[in-house]
PDB file of N, CA and C in Angstrom:
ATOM      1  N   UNK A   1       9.676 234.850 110.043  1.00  0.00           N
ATOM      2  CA  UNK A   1      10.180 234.444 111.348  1.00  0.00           C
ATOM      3  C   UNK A   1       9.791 232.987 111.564  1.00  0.00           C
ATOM      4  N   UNK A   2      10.904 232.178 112.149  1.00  0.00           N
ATOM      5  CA  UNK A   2      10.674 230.799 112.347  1.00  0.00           C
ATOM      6  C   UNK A   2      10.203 230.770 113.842  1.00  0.00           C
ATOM      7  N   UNK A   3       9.481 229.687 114.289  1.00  0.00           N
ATOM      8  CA  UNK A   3       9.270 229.635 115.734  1.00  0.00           C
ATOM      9  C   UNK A   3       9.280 227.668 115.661  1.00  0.00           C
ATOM     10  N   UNK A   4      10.481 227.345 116.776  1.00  0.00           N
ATOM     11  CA  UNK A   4      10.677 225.732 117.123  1.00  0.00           C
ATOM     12  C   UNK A   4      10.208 225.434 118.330  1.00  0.00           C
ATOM     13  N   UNK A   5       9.498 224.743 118.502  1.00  0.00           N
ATOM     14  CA  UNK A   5       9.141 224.604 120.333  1.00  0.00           C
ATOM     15  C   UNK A   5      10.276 223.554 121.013  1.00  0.00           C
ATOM     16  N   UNK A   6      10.546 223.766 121.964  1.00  0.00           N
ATOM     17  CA  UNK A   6      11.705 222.693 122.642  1.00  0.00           C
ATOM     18  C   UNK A   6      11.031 221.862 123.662  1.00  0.00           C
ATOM     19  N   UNK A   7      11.504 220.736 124.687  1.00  0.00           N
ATOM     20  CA  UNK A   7      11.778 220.779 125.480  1.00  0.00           C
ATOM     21  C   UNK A   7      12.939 220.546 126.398  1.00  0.00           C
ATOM     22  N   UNK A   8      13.105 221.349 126.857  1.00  0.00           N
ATOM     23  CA  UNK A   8      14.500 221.586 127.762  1.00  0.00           C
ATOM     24  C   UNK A   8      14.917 220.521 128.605  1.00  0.00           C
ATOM     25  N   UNK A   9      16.293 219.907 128.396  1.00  0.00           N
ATOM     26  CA  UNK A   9      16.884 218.928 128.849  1.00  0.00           C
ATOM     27  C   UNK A   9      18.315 219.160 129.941  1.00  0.00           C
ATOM     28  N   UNK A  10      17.997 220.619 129.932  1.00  0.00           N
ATOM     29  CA  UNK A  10      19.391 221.377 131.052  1.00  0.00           C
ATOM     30  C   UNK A  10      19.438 220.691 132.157  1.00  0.00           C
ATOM     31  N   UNK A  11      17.794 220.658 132.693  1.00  0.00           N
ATOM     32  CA  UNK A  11      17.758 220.305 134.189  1.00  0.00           C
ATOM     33  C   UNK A  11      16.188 219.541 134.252  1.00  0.00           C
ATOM     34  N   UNK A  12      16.393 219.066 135.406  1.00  0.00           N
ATOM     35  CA  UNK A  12      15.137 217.748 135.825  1.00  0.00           C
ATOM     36  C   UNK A  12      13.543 218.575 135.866  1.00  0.00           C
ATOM     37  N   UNK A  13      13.727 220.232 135.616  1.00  0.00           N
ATOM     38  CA  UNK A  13      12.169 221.138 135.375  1.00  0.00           C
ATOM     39  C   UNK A  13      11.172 220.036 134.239  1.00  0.00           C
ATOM     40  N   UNK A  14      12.329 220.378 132.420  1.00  0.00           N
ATOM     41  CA  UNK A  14      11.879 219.986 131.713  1.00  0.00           C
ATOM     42  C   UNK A  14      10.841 220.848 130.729  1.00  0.00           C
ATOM     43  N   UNK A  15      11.375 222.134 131.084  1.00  0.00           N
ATOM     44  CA  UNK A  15      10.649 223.463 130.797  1.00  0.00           C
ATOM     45  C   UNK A  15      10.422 223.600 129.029  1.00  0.00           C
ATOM     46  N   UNK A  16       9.098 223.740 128.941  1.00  0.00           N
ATOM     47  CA  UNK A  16       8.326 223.685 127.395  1.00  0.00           C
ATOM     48  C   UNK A  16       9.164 225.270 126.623  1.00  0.00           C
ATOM     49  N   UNK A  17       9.535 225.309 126.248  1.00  0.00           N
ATOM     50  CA  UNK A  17      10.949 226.688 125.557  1.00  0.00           C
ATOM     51  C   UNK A  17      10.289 226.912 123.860  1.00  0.00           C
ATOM     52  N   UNK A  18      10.081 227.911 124.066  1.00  0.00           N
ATOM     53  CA  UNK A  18       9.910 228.504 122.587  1.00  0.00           C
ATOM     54  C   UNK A  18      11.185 229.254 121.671  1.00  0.00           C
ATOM     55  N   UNK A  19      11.680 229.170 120.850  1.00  0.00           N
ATOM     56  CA  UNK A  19      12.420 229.748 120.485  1.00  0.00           C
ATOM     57  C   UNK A  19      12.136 230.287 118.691  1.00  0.00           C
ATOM     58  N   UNK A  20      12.387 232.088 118.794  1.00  0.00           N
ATOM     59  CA  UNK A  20      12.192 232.320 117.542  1.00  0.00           C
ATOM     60  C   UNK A  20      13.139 232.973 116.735  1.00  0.00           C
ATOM     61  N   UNK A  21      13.470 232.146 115.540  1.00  0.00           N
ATOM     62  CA  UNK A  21      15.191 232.773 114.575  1.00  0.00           C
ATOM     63  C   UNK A  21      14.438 233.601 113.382  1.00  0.00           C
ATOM     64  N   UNK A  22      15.433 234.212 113.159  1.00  0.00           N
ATOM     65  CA  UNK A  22      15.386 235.081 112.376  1.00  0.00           C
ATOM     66  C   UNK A  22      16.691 235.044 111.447  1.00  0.00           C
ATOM     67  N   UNK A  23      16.303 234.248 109.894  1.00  0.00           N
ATOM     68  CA  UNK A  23      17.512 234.198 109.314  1.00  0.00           C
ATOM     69  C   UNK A  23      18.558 233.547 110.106  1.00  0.00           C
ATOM     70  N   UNK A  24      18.426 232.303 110.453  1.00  0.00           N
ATOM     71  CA  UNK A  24      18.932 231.370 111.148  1.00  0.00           C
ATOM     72  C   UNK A  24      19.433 232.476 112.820  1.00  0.00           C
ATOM     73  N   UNK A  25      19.239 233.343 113.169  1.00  0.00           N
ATOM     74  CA  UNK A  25      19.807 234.313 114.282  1.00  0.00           C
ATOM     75  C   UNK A  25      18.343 233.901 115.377  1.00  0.00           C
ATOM     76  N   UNK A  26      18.683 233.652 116.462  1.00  0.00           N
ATOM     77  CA  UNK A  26      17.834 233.473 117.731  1.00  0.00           C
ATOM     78  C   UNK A  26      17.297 235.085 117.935  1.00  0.00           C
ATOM     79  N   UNK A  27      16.027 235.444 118.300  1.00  0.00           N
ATOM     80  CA  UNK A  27      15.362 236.350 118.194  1.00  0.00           C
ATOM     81  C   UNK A  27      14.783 236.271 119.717  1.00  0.00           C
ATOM     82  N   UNK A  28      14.343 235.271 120.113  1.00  0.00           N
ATOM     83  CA  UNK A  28      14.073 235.312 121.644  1.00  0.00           C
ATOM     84  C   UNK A  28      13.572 233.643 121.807  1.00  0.00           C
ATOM     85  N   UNK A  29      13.857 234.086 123.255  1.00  0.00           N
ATOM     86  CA  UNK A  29      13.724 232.171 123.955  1.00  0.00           C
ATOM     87  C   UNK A  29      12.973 232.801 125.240  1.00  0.00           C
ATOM     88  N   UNK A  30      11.783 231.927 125.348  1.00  0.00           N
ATOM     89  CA  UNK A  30      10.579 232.004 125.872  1.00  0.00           C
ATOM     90  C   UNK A  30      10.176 230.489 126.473  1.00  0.00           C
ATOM     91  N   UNK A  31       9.434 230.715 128.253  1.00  0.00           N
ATOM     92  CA  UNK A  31       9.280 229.223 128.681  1.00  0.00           C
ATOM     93  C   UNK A  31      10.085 228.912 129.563  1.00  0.00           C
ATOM     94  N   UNK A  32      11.569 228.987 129.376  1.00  0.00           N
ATOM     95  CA  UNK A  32      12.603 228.682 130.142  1.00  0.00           C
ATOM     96  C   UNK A  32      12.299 228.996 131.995  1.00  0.00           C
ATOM     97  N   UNK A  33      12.794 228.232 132.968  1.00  0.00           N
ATOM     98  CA  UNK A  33      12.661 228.669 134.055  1.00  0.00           C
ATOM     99  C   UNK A  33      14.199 229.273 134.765  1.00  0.00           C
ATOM    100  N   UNK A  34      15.022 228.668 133.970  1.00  0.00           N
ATOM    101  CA  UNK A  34      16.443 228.919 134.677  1.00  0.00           C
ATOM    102  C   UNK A  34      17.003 229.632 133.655  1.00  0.00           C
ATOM    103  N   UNK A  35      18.451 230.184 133.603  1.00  0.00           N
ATOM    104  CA  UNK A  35      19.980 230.720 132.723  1.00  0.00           C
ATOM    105  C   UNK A  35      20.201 229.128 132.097  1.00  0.00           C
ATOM    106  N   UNK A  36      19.835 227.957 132.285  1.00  0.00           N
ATOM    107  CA  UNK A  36      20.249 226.917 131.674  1.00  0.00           C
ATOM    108  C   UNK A  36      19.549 226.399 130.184  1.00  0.00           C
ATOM    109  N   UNK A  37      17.867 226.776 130.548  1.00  0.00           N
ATOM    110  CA  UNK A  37      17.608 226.406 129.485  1.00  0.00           C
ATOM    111  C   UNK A  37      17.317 227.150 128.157  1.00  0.00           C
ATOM    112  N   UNK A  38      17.670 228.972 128.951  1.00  0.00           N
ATOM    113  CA  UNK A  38      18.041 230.166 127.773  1.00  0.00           C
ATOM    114  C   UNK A  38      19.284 229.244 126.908  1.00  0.00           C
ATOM    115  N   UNK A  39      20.620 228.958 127.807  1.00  0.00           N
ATOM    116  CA  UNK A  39      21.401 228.670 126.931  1.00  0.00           C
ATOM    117  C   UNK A  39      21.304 227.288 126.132  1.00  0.00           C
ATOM    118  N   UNK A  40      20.444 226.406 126.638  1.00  0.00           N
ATOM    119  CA  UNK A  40      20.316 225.114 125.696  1.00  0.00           C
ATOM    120  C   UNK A  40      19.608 225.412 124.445  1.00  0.00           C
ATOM    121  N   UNK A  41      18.598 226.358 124.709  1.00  0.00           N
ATOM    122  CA  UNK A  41      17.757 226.141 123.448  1.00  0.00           C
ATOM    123  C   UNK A  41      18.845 226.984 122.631  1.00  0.00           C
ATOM    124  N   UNK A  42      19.592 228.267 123.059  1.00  0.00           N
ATOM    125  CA  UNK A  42      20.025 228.796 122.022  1.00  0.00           C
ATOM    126  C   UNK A  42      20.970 228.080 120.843  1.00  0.00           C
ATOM    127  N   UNK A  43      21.592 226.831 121.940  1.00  0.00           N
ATOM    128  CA  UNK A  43      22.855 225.659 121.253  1.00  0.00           C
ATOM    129  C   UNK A  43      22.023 224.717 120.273  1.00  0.00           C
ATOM    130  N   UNK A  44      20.623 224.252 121.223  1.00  0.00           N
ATOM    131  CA  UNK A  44      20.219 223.196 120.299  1.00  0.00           C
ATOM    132  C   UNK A  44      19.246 223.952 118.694  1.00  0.00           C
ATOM    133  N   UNK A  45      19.093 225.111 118.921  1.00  0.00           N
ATOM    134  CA  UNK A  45      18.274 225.464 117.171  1.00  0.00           C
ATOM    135  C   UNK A  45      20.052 225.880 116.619  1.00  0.00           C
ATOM    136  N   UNK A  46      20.846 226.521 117.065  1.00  0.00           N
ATOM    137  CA  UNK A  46      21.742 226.797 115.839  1.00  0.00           C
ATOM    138  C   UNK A  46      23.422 225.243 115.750  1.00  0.00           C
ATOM    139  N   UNK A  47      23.315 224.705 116.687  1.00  0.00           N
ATOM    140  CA  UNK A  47      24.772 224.027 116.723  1.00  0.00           C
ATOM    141  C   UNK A  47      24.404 222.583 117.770  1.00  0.00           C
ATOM    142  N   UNK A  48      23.539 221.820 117.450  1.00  0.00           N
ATOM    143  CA  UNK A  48      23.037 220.718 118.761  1.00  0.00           C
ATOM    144  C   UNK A  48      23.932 220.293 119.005  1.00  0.00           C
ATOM    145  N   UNK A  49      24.356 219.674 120.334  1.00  0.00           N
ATOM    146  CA  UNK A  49      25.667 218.460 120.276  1.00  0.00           C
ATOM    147  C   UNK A  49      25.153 217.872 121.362  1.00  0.00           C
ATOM    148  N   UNK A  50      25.684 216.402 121.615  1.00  0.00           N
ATOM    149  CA  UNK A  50      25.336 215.719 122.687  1.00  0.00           C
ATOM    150  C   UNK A  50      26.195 214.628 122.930  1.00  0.00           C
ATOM    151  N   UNK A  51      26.476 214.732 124.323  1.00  0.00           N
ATOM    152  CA  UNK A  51      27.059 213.724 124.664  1.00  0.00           C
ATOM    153  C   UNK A  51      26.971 211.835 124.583  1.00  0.00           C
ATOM    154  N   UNK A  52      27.728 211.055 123.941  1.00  0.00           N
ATOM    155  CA  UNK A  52      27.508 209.786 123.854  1.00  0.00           C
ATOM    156  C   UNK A  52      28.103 209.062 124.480  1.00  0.00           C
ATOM    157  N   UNK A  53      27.377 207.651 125.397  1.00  0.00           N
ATOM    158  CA  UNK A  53      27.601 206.834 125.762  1.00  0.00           C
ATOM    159  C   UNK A  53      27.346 205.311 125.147  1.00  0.00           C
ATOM    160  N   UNK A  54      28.164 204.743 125.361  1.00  0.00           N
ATOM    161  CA  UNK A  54      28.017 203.274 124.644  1.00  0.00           C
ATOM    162  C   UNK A  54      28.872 201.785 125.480  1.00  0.00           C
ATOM    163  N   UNK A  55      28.989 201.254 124.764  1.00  0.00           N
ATOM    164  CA  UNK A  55      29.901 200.080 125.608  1.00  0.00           C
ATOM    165  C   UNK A  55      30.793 199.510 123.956  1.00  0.00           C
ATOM    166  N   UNK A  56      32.235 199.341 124.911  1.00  0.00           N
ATOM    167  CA  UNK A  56      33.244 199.102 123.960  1.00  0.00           C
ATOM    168  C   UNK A  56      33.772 197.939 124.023  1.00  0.00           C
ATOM    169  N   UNK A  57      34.196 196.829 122.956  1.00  0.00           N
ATOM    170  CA  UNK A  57      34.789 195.454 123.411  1.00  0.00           C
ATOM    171  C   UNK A  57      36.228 195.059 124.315  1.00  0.00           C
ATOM    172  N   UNK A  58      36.397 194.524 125.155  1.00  0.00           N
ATOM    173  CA  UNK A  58      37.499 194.226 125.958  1.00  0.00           C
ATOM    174  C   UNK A  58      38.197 192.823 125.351  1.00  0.00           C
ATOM    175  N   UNK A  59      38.965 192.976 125.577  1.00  0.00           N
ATOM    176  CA  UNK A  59      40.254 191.596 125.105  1.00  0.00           C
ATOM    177  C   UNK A  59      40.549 190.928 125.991  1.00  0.00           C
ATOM    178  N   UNK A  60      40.640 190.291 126.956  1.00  0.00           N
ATOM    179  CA  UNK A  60      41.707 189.118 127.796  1.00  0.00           C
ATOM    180  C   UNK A  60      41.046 189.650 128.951  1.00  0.00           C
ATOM    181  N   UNK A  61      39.410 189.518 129.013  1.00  0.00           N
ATOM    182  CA  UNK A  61      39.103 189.896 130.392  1.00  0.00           C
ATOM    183  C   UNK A  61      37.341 189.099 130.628  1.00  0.00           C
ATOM    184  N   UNK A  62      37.328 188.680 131.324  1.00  0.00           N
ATOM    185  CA  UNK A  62      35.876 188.412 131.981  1.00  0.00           C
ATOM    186  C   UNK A  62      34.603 188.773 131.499  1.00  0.00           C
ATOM    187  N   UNK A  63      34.880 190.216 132.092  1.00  0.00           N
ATOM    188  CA  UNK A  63      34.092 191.068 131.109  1.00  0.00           C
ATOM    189  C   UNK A  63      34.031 191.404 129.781  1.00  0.00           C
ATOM    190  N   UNK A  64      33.394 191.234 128.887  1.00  0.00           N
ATOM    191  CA  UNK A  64      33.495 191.661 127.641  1.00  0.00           C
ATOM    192  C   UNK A  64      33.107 193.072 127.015  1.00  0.00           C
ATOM    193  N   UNK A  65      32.320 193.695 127.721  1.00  0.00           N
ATOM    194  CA  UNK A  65      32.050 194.854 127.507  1.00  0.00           C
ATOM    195  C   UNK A  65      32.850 196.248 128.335  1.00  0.00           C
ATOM    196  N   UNK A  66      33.311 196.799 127.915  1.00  0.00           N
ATOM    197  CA  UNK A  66      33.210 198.382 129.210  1.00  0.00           C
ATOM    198  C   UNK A  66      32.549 199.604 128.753  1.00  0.00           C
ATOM    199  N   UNK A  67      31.961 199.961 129.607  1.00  0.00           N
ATOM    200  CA  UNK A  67      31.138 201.714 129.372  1.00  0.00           C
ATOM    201  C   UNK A  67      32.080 202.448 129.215  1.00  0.00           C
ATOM    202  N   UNK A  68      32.135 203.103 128.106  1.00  0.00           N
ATOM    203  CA  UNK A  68      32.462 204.010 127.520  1.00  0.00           C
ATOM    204  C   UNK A  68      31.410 205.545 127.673  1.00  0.00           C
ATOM    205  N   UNK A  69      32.307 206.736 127.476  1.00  0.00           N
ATOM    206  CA  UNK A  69      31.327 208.056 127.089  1.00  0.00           C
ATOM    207  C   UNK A  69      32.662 208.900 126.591  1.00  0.00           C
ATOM    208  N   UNK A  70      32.156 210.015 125.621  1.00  0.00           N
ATOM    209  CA  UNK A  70      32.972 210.917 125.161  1.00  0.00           C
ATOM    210  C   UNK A  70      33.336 212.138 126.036  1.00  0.00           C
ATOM    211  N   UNK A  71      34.199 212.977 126.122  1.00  0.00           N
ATOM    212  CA  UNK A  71      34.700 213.347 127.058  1.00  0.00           C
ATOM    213  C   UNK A  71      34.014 214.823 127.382  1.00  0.00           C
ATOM    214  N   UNK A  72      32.997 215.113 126.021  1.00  0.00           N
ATOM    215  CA  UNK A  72      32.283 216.411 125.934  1.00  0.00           C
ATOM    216  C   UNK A  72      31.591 216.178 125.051  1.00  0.00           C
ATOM    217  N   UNK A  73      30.941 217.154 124.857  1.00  0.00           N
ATOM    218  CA  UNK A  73      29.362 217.041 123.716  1.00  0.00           C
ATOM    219  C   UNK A  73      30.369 217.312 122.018  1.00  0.00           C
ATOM    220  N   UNK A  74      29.616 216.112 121.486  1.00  0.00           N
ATOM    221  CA  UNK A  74      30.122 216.168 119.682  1.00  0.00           C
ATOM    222  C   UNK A  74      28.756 217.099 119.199  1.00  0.00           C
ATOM    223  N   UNK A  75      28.881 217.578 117.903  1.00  0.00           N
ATOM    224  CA  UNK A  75      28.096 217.750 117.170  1.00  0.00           C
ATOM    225  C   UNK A  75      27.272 217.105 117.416  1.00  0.00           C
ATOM    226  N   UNK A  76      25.569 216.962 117.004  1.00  0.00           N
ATOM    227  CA  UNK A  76      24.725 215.915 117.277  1.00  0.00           C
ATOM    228  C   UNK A  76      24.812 215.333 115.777  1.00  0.00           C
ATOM    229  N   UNK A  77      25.136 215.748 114.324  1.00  0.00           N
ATOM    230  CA  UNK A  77      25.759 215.042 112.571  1.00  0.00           C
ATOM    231  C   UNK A  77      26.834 214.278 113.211  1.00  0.00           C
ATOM    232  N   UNK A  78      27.686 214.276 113.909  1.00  0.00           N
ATOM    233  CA  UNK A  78      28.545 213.286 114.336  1.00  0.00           C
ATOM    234  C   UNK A  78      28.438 212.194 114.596  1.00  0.00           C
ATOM    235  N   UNK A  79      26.958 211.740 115.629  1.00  0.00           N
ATOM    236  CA  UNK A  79      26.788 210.412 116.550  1.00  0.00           C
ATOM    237  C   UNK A  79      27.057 209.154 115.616  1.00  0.00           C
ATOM    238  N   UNK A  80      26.932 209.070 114.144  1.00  0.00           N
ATOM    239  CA  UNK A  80      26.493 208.551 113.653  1.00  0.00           C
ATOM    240  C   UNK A  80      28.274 207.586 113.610  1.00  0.00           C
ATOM    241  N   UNK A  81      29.451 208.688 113.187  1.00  0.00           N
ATOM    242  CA  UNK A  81      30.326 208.727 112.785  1.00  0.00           C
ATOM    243  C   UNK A  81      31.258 208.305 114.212  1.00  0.00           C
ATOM    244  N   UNK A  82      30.657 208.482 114.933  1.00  0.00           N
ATOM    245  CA  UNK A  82      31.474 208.210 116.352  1.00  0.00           C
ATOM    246  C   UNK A  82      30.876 207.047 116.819  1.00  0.00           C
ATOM    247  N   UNK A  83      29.763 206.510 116.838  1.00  0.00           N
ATOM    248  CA  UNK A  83      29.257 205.313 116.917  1.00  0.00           C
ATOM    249  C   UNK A  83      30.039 204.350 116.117  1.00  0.00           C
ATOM    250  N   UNK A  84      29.953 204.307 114.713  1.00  0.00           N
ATOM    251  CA  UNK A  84      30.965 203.244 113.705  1.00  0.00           C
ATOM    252  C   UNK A  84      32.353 203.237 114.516  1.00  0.00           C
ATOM    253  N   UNK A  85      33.036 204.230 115.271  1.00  0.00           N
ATOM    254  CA  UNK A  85      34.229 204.046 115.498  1.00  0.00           C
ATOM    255  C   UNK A  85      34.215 203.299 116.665  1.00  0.00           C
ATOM    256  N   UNK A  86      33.716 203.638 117.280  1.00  0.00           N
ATOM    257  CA  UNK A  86      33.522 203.229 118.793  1.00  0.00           C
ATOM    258  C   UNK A  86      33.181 201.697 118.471  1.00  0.00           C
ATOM    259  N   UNK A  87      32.045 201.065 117.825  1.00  0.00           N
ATOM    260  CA  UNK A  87      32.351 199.903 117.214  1.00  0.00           C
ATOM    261  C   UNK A  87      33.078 199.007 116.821  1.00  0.00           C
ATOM    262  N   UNK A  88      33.971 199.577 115.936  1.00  0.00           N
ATOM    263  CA  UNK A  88      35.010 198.998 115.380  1.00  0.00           C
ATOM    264  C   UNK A  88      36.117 199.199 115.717  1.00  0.00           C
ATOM    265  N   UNK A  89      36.043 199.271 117.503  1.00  0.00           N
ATOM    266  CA  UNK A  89      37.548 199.227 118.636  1.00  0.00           C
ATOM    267  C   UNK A  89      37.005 198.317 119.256  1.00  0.00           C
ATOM    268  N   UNK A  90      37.899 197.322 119.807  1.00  0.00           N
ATOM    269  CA  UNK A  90      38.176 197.016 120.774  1.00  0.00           C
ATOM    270  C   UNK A  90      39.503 197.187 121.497  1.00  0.00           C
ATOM    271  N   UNK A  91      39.772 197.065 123.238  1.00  0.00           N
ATOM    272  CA  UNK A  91      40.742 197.466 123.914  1.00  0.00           C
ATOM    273  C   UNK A  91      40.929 196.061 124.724  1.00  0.00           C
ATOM    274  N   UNK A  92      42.111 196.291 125.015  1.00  0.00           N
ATOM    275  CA  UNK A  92      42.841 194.786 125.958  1.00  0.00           C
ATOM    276  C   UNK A  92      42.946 195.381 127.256  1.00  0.00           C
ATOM    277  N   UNK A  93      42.503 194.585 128.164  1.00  0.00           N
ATOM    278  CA  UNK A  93      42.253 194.692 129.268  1.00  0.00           C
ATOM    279  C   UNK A  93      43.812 194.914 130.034  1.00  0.00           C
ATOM    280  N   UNK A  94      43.768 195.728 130.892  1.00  0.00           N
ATOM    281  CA  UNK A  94      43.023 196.327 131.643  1.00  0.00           C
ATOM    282  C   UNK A  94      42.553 197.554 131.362  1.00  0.00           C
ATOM    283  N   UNK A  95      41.670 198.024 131.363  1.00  0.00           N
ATOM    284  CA  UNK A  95      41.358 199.351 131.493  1.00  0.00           C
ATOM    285  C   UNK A  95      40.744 199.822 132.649  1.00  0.00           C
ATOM    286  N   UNK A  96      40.603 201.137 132.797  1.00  0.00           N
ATOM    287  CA  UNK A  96      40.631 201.967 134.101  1.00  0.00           C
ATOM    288  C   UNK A  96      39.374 203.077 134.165  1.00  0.00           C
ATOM    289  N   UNK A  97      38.871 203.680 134.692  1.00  0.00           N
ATOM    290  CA  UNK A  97      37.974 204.680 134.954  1.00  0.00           C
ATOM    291  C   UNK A  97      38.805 206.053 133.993  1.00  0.00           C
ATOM    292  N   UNK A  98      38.414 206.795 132.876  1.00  0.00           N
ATOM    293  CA  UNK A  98      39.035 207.758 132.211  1.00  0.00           C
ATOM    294  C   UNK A  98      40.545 207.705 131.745  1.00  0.00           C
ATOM    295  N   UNK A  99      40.321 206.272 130.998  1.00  0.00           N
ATOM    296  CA  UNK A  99      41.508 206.024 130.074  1.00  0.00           C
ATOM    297  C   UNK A  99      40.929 206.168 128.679  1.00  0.00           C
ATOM    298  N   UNK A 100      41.937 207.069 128.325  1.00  0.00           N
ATOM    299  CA  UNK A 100      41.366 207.360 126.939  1.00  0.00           C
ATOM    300  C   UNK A 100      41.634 206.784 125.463  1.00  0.00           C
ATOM    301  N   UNK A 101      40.418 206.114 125.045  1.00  0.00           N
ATOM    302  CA  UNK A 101      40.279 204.254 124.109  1.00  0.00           C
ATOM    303  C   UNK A 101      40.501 205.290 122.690  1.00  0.00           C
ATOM    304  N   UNK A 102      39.679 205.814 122.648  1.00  0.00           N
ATOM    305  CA  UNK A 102      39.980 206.632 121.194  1.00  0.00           C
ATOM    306  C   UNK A 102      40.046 208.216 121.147  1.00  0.00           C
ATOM    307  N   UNK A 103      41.090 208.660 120.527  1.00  0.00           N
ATOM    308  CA  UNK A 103      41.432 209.884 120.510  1.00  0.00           C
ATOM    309  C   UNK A 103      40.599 210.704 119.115  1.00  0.00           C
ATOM    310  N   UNK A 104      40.336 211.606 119.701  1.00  0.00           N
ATOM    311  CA  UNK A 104      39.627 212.845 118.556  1.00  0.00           C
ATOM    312  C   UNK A 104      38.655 211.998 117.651  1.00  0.00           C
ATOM    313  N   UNK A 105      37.557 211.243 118.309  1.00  0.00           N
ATOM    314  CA  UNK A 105      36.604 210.495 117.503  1.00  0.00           C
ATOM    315  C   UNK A 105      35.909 211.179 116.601  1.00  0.00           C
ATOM    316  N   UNK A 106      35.473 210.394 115.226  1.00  0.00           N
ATOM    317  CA  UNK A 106      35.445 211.209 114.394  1.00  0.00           C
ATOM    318  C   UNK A 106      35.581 212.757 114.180  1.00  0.00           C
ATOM    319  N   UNK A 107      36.997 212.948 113.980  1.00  0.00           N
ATOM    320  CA  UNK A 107      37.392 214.150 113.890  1.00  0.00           C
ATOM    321  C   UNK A 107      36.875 215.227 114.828  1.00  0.00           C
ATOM    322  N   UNK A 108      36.520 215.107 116.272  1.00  0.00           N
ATOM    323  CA  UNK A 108      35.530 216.028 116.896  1.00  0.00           C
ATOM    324  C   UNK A 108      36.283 217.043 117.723  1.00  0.00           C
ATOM    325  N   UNK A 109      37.763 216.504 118.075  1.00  0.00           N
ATOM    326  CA  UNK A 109      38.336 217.286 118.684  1.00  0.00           C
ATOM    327  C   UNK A 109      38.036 216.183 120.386  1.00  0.00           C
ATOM    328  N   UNK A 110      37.126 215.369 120.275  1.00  0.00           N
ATOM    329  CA  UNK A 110      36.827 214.972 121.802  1.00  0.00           C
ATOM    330  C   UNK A 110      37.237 213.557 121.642  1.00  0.00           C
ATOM    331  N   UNK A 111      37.527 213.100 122.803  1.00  0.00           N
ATOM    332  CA  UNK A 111      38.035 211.638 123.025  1.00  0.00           C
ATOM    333  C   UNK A 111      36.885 210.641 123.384  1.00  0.00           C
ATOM    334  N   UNK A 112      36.964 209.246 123.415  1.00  0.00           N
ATOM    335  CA  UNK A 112      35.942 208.600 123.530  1.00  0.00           C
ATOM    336  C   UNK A 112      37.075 207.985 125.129  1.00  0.00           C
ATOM    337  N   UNK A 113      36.483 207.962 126.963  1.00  0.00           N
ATOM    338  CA  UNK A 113      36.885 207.938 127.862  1.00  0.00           C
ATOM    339  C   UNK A 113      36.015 206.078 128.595  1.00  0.00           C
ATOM    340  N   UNK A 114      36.520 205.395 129.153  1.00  0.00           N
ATOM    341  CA  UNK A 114      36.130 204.853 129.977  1.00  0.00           C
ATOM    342  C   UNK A 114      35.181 205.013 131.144  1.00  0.00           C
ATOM    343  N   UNK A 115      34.357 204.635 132.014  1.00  0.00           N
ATOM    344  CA  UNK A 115      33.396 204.971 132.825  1.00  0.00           C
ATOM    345  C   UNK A 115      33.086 204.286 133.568  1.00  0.00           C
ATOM    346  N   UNK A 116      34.045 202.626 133.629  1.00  0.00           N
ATOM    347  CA  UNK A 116      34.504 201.626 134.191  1.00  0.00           C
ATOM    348  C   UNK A 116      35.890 201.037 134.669  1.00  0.00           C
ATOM    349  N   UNK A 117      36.496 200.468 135.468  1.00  0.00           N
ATOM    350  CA  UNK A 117      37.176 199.791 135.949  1.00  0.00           C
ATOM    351  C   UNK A 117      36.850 198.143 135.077  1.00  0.00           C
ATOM    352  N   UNK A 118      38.009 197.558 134.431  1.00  0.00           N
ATOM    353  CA  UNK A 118      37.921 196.331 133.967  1.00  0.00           C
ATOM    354  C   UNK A 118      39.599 195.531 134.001  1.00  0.00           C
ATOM    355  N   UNK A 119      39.483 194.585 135.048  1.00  0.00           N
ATOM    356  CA  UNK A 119      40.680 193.944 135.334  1.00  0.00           C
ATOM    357  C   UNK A 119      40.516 192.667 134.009  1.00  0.00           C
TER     358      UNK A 119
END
């Protein structure tokens, strides 16, 4: 039996979570104070993913940067692969609050979205 200690990032507690697999299978989750951080630990020992934010280059605008984030949690083996892309875009201004700059970033099924207004 494996045992991983966590700490839980569901909510602002921050609750110390034990979790023990069995043949990669969750066996029990221990620590937790809420239903939120039963289900985080169970995601983060078998399938982690996390949401990314970054800033993307603008074309014909003032600003040179805009905040960017993906539209849902990637794999957490992904960041790496969605970072290079997100990199190697830039967008021409204007962009808008949830205009969507890159579609299905590295292969994730999720879009990379705006999080700014840029005239």
């Amino acid at each position: 039996m494996e045992k991983r200690d966590l700490t839980c990032i569901g909510c602002p507690m921050g609750c110390q979570i034990t979790v023990e697999l069995d043949n990669n299978e969750v066996v029990s989750v221990t620590g937790n104070t809420c239903p939120i951080g039963d289900k985080y630990a169970r995601n983060e020992v078998i399938h982690p993913e996390r949401t990314v934010t970054s800033t993307m280059t603008v074309i014909g605008s003032n600003s040179q940067r805009v905040s960017v984030k993906t539209s849902g949690n990637i794999p957490k083996d992904k960041i790496f692969a969605c970072m290079k892309q997100i990199n190697a875009t830039s967008v021409h201004a204007p962009v808008h609050i949830g205009d969507v700059l890159i579609k299905n970033v590295a292969n994730t099924g999720i879009d990379i979205v705006s999080t700014k207004n840029i005239e």
